[in-house]
N, C-alpha and C. Protein backbone atom coordinates (compact mmCIF):
# COMPACT_ATOMS: atom_id res chain seq x y z
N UNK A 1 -32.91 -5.89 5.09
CA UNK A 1 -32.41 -5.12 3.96
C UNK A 1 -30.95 -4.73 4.22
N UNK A 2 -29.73 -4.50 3.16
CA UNK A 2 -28.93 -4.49 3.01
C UNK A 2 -28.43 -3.34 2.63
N UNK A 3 -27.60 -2.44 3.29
CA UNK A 3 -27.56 -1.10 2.60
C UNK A 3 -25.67 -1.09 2.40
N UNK A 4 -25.77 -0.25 1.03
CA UNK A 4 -24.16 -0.15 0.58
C UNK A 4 -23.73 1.10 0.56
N UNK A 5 -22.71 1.51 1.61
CA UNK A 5 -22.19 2.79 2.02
C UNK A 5 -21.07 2.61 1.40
N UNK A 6 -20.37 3.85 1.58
CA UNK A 6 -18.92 4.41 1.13
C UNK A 6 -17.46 3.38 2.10
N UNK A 7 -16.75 3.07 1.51
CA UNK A 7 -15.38 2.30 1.86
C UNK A 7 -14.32 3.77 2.16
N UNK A 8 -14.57 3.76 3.49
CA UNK A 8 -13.12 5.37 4.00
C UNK A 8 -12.00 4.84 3.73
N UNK A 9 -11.17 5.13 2.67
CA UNK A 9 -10.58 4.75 1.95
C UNK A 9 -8.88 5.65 2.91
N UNK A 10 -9.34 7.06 3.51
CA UNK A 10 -8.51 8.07 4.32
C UNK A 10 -7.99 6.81 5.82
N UNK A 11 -9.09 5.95 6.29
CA UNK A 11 -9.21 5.74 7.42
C UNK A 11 -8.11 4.34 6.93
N UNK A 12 -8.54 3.45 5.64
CA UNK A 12 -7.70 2.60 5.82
C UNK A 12 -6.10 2.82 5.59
N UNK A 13 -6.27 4.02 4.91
CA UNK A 13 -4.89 4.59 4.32
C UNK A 13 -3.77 4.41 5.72
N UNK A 14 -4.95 5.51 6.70
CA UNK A 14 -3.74 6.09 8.07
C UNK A 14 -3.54 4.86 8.66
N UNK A 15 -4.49 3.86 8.98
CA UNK A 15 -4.09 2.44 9.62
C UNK A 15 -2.69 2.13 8.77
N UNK A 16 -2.44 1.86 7.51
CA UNK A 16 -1.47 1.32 6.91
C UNK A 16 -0.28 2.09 7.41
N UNK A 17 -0.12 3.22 7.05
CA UNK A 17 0.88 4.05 7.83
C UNK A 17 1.12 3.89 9.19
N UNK A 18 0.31 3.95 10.16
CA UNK A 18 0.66 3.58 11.30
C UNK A 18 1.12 2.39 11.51
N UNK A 19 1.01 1.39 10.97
CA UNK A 19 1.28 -0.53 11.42
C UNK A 19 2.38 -0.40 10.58
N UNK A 20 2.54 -0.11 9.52
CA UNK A 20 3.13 -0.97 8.14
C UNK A 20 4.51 -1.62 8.76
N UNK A 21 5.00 -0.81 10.04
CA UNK A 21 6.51 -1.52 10.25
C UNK A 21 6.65 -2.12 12.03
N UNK A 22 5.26 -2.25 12.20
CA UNK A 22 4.69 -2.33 13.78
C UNK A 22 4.10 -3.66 13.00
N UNK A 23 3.09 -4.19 14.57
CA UNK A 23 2.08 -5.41 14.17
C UNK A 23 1.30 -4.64 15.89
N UNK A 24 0.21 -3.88 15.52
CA UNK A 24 -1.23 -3.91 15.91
C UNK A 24 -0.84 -5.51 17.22
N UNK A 25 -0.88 -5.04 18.67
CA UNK A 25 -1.55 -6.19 19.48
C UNK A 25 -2.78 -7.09 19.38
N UNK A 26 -3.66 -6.51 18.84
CA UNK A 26 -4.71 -6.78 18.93
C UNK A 26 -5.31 -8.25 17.51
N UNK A 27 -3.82 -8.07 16.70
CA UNK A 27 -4.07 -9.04 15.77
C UNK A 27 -2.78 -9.83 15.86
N UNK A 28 -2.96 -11.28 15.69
CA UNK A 28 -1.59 -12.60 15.74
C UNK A 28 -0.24 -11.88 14.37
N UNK A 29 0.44 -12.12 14.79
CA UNK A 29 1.58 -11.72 13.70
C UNK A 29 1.99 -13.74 12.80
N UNK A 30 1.41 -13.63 11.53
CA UNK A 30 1.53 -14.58 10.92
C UNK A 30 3.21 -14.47 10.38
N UNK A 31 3.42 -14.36 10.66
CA UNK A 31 5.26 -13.92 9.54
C UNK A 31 5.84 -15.34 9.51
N UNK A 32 5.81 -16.16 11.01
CA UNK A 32 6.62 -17.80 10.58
C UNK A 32 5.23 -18.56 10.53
N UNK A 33 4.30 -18.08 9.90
CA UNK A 33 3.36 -19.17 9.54
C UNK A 33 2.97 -18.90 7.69
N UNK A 34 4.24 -18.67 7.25
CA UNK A 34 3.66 -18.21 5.64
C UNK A 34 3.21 -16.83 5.62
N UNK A 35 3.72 -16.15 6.35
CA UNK A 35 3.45 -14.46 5.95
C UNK A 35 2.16 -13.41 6.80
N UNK A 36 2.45 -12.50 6.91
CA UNK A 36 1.64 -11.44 7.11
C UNK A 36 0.98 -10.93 6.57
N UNK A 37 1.75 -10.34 5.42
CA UNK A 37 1.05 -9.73 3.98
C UNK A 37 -0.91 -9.71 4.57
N UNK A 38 -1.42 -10.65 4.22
CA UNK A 38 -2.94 -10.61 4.41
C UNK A 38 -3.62 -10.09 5.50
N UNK A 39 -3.18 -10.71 6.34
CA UNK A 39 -3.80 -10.41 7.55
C UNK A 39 -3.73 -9.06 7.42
N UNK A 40 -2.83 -7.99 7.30
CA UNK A 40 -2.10 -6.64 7.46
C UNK A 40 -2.79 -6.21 6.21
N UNK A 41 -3.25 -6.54 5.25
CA UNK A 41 -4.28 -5.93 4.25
C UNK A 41 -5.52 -5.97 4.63
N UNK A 42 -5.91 -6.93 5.42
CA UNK A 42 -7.75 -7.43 5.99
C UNK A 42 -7.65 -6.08 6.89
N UNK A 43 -6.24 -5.87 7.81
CA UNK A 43 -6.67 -4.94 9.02
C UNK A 43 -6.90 -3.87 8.22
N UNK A 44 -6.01 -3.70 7.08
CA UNK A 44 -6.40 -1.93 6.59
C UNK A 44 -7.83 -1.48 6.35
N UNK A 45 -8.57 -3.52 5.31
CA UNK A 45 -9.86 -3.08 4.91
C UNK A 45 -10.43 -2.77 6.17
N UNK A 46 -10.51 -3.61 7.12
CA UNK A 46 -11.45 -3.58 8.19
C UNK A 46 -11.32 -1.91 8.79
N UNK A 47 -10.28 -1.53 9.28
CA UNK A 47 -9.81 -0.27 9.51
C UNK A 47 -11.03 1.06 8.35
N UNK A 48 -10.99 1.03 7.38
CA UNK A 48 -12.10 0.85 6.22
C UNK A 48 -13.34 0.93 6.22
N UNK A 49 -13.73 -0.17 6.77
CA UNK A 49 -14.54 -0.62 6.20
C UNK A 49 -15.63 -0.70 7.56
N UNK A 50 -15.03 -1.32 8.68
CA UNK A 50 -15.75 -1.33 10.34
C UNK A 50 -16.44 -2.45 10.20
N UNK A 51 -16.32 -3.19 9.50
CA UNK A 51 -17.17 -4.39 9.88
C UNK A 51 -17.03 -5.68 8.91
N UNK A 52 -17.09 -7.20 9.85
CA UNK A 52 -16.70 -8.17 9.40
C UNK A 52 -18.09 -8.91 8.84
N UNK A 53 -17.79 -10.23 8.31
CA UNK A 53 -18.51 -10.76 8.28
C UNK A 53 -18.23 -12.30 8.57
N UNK A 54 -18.90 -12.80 9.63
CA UNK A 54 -18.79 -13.59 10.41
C UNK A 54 -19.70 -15.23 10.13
N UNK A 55 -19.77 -15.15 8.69
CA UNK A 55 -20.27 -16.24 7.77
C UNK A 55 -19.39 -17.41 7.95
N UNK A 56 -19.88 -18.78 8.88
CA UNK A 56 -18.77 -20.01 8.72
C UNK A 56 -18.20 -20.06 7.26
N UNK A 57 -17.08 -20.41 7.63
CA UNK A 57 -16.29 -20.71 6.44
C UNK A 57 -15.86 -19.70 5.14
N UNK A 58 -16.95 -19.12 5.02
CA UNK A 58 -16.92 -18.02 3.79
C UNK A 58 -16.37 -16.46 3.95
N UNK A 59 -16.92 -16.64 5.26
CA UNK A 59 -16.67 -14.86 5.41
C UNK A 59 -15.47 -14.46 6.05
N UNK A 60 -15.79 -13.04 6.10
CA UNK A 60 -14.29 -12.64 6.43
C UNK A 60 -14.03 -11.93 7.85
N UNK A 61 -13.64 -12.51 8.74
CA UNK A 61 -13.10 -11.99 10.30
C UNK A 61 -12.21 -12.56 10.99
N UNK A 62 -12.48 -12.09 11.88
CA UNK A 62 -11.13 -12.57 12.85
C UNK A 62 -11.30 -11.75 14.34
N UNK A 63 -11.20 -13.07 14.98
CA UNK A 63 -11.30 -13.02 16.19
C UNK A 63 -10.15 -13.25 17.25
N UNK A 64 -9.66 -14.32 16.59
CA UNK A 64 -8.14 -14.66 17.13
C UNK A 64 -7.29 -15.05 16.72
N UNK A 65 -5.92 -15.85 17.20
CA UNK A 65 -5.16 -16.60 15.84
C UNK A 65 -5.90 -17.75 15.47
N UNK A 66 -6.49 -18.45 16.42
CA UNK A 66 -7.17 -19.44 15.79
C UNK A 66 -8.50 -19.59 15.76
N UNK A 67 -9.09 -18.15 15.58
CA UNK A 67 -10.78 -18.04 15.24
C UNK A 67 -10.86 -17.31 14.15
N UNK A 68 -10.49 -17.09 12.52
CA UNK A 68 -10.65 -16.16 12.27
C UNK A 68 -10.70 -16.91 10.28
N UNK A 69 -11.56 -16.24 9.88
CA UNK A 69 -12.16 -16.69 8.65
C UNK A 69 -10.73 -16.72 7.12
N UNK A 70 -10.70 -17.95 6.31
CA UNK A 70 -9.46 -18.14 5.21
C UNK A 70 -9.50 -17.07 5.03
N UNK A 71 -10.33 -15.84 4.69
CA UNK A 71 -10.47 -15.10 3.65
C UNK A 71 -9.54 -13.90 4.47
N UNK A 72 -9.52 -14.09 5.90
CA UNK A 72 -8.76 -12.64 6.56
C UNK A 72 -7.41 -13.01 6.21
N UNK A 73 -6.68 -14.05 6.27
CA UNK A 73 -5.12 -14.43 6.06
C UNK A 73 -4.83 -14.99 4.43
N UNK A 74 -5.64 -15.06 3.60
CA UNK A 74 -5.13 -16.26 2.42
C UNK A 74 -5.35 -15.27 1.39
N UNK A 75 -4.72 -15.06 0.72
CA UNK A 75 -4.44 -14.29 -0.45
C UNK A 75 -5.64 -14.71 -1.17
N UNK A 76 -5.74 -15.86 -1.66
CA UNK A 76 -6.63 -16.49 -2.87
C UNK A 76 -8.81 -16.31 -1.63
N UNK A 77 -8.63 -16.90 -0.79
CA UNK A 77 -9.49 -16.29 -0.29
C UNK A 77 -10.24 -15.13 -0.11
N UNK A 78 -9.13 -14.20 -0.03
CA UNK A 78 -9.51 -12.58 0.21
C UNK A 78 -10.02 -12.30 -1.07
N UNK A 79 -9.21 -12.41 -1.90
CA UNK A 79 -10.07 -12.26 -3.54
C UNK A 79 -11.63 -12.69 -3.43
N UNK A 80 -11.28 -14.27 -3.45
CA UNK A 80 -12.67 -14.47 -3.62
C UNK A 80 -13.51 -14.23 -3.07
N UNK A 81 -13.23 -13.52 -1.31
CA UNK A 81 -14.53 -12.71 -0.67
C UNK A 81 -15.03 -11.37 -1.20
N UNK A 82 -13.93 -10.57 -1.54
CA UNK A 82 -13.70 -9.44 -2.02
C UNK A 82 -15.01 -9.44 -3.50
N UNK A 83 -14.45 -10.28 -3.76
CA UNK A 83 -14.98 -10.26 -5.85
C UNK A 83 -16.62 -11.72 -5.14
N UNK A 84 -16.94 -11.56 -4.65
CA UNK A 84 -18.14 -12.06 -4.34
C UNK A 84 -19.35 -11.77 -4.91
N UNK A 85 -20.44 -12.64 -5.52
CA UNK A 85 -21.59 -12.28 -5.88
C UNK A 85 -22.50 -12.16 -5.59
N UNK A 86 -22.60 -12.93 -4.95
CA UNK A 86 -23.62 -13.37 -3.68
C UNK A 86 -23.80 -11.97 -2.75
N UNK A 87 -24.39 -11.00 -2.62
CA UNK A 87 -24.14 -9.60 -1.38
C UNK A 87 -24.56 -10.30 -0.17
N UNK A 88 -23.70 -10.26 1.04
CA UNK A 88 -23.21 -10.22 2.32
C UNK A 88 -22.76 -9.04 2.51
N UNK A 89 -22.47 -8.61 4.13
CA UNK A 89 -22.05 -8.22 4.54
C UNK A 89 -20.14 -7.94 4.86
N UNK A 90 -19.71 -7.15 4.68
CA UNK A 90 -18.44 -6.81 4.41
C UNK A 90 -17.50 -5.65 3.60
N UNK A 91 -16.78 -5.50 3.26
CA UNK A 91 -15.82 -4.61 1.97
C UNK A 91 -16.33 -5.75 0.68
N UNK A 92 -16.54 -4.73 -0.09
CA UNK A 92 -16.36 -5.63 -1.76
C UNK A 92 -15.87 -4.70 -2.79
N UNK A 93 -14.97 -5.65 -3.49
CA UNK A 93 -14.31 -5.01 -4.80
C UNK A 93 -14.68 -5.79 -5.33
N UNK A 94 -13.98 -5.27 -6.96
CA UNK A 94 -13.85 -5.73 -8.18
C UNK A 94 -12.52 -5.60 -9.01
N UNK A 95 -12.15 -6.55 -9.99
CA UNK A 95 -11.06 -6.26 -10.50
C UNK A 95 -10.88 -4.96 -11.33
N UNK A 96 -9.73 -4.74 -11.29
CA UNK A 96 -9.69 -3.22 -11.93
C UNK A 96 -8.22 -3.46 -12.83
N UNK A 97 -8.07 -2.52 -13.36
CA UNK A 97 -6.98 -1.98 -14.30
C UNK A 97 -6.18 -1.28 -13.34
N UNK A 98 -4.15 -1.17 -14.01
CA UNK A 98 -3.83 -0.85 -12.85
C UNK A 98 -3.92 1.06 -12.82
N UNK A 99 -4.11 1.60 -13.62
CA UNK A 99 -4.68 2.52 -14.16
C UNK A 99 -6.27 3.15 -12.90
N UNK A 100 -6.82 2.27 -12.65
CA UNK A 100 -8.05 2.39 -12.16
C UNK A 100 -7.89 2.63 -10.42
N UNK A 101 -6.52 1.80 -10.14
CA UNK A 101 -6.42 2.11 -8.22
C UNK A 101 -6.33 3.53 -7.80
N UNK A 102 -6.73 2.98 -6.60
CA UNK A 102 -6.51 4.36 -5.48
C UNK A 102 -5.95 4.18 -4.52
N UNK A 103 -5.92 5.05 -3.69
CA UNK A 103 -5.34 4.73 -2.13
C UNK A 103 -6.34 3.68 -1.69
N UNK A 104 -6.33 2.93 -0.90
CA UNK A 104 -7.37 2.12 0.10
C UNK A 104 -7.47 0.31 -0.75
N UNK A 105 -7.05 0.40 -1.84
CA UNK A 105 -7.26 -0.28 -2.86
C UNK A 105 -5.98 -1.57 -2.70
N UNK A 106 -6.35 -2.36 -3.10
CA UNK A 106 -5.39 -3.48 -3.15
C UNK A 106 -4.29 -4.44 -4.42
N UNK A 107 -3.57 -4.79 -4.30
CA UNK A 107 -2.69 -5.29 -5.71
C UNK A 107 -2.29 -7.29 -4.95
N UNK A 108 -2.37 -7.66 -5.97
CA UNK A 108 -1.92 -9.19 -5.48
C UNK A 108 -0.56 -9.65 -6.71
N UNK A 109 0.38 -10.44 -5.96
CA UNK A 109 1.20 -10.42 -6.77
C UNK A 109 1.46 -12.01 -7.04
N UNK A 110 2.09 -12.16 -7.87
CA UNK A 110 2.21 -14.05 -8.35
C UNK A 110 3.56 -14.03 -8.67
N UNK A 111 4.18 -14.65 -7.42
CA UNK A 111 6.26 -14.64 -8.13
C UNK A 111 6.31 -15.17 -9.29
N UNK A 112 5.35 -16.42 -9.15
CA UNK A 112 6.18 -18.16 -9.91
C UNK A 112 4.66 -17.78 -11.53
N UNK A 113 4.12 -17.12 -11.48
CA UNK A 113 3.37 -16.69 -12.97
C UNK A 113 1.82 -17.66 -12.95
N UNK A 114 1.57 -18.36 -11.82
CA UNK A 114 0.73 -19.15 -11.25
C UNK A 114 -0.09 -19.05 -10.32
N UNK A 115 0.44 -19.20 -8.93
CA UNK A 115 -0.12 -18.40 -8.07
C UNK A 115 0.11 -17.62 -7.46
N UNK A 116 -1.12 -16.81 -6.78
CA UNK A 116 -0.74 -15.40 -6.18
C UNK A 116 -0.66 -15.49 -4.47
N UNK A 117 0.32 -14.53 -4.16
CA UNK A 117 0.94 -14.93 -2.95
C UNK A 117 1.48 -14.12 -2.45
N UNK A 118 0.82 -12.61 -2.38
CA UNK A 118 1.29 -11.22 -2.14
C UNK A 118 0.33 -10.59 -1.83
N UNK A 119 -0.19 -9.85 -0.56
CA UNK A 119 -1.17 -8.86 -1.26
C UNK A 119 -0.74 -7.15 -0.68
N UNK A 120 0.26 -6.64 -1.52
CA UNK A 120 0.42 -5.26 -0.89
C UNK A 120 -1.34 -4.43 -0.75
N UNK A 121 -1.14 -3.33 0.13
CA UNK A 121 -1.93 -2.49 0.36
C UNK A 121 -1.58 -1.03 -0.12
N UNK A 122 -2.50 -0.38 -1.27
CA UNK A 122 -2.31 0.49 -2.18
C UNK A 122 -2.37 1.47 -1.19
N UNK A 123 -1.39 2.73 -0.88
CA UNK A 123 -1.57 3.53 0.10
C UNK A 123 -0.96 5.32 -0.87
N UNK A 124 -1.13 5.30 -2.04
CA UNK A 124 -0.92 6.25 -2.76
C UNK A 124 -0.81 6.04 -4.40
N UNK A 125 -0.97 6.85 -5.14
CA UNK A 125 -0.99 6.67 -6.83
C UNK A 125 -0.58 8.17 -7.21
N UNK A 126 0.27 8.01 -7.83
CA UNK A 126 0.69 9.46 -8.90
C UNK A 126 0.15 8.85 -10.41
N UNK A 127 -0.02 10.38 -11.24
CA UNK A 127 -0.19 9.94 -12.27
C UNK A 127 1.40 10.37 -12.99
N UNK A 128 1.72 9.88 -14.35
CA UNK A 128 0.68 8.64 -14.96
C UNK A 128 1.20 7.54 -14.24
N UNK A 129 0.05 6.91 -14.24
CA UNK A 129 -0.14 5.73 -13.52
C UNK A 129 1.01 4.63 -14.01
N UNK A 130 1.61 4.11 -13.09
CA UNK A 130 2.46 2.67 -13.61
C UNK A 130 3.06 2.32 -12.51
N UNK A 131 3.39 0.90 -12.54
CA UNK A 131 4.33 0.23 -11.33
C UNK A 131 4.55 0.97 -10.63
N UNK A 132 5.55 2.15 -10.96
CA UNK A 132 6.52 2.87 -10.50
C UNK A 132 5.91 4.48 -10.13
N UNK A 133 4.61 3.96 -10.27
CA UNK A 133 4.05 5.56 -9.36
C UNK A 133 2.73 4.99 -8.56
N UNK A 134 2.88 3.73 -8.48
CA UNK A 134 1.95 2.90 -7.38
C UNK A 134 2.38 2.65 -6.39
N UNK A 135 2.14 2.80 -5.09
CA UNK A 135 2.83 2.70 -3.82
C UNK A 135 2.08 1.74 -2.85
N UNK A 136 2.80 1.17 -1.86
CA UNK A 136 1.90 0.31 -1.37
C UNK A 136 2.83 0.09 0.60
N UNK A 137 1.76 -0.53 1.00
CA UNK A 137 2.87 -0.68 2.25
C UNK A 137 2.08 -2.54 2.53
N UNK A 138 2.70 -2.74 3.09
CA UNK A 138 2.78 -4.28 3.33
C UNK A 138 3.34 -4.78 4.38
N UNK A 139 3.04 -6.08 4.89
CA UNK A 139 3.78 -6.98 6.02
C UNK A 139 4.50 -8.27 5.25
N UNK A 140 5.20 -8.74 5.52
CA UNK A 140 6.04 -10.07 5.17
C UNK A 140 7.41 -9.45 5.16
N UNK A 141 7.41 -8.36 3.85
CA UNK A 141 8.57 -7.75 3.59
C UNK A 141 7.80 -6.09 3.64
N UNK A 142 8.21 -5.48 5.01
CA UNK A 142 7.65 -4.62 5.54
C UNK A 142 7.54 -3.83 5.01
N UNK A 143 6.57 -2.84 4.25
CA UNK A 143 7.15 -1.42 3.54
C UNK A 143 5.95 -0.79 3.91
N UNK A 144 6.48 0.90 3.51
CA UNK A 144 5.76 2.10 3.46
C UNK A 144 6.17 2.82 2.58
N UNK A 145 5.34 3.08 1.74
CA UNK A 145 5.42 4.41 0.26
C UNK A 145 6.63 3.42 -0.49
N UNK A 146 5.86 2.07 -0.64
CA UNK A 146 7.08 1.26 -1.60
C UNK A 146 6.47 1.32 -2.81
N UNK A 147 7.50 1.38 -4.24
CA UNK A 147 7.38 1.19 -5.29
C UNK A 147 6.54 0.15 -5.76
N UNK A 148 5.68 -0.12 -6.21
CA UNK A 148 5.47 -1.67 -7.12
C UNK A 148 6.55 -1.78 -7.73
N UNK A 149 6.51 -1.28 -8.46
CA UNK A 149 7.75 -1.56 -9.17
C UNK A 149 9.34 -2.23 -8.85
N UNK A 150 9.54 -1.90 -7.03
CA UNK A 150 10.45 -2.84 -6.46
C UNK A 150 10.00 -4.01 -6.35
N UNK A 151 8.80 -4.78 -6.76
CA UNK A 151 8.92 -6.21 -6.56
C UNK A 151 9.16 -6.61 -7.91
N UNK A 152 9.90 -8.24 -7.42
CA UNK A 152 9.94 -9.08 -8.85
C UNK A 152 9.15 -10.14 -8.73
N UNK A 153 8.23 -9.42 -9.76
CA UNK A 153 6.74 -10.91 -10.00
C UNK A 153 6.77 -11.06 -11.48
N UNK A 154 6.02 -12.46 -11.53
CA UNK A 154 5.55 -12.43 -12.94
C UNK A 154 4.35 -11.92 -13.44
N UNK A 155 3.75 -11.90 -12.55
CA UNK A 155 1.79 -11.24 -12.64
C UNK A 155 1.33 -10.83 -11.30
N UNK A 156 0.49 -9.62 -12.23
CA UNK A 156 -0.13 -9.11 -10.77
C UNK A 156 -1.76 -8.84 -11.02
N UNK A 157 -2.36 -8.60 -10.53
CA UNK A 157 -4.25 -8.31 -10.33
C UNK A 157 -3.96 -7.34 -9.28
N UNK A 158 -5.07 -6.34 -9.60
CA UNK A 158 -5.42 -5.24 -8.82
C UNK A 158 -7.25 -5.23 -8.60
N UNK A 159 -7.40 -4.78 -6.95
CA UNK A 159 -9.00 -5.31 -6.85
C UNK A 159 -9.11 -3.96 -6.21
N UNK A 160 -10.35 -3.37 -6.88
CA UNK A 160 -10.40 -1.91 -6.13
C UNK A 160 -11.69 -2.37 -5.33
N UNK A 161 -11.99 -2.05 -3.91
CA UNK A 161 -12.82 -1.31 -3.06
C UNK A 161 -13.80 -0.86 -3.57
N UNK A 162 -15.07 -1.38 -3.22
CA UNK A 162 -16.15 -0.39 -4.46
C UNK A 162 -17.08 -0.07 -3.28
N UNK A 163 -17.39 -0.14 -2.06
CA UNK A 163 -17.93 0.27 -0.80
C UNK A 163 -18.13 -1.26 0.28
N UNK A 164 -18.86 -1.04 1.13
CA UNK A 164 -19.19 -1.83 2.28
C UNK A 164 -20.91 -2.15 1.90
N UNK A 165 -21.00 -3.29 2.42
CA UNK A 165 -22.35 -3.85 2.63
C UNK A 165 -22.79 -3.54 4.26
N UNK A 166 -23.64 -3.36 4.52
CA UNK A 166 -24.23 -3.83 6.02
C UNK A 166 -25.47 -3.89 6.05
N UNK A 167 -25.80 -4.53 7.13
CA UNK A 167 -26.68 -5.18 7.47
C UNK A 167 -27.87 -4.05 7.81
């Protein structure tokens, strides 16, 4: 049986703050392999969340630079573990409105209006809610308590955190 607890949303917050301009030893720094961004959002969920899921191919962990599941580094992956139907073990969201985030919560961004290839980590929200009172911290292009609103994309998706599965 499968039980669905609360996503510490406080715990992934302070991880983000602490790394956002560091890189954690304990995880590979992707930056000349196509970016950080992900990996540095997986650590916040995991930070979160406490636990992976260690499903070949599908699931989401990481063990090393070269043991560790699409879904911990790949933008389009993480979604689709995230927004999963199937219940496993792990963090799961759903898409949300941008209206609907919180701290702990995630945003994906699409430069070229196609694909997405960003994934800041939501680490604060003022109301009223918009770009520009959404904050996020990130790896690739390092930030803490950054604007959405400083990036230039053509589209974005927001996936909120809706708790943890375990086993």
């Amino acid at each position: 049986m499968r039980v669905f607890q609360d996503y510490n949303r406080a715990a992934a917050v302070a991880y983000a703050h602490a790394w956002a301009y560091r890189r954690n030893p304990r995880y590979y720094n992707y930056e000349e392999l196509g970016g950080d961004c992900t990996n540095f959002a997986s650590q916040c969920l995991y930070a979160g969340s406490g636990i992976m899921n260690f499903t070949p191919t599908w699931g989401w962990y990481y063990l090393d630079a070269d043991r560790k599941a699409p879904a911990w580094t790949g933008v389009q992956y993480l979604w689709n573990f995230l927004t999963r139907t199937r219940q496993s073990v792990g963090p799961v969201g759903e898409a949300c409105a941008l209206e609907d985030l919180q701290p702990g919560d995630l945003v994906q961004l699409s430069f070229d209006g196609t694909t997405f290839g960003h994934t800041p980590f939501v680490i604060a929200v003022e109301q009223p809610v918009s770009p520009q009172t959404v904050f996020v911290a990130a790896h690739t292009q390092d930030a803490d308590y950054r604007p959405l609103s400083t990036y230039v994309y053509q589209s974005l998706r927001c996936l909120r955190i809706t708790g943890v599965v375990r086993p």
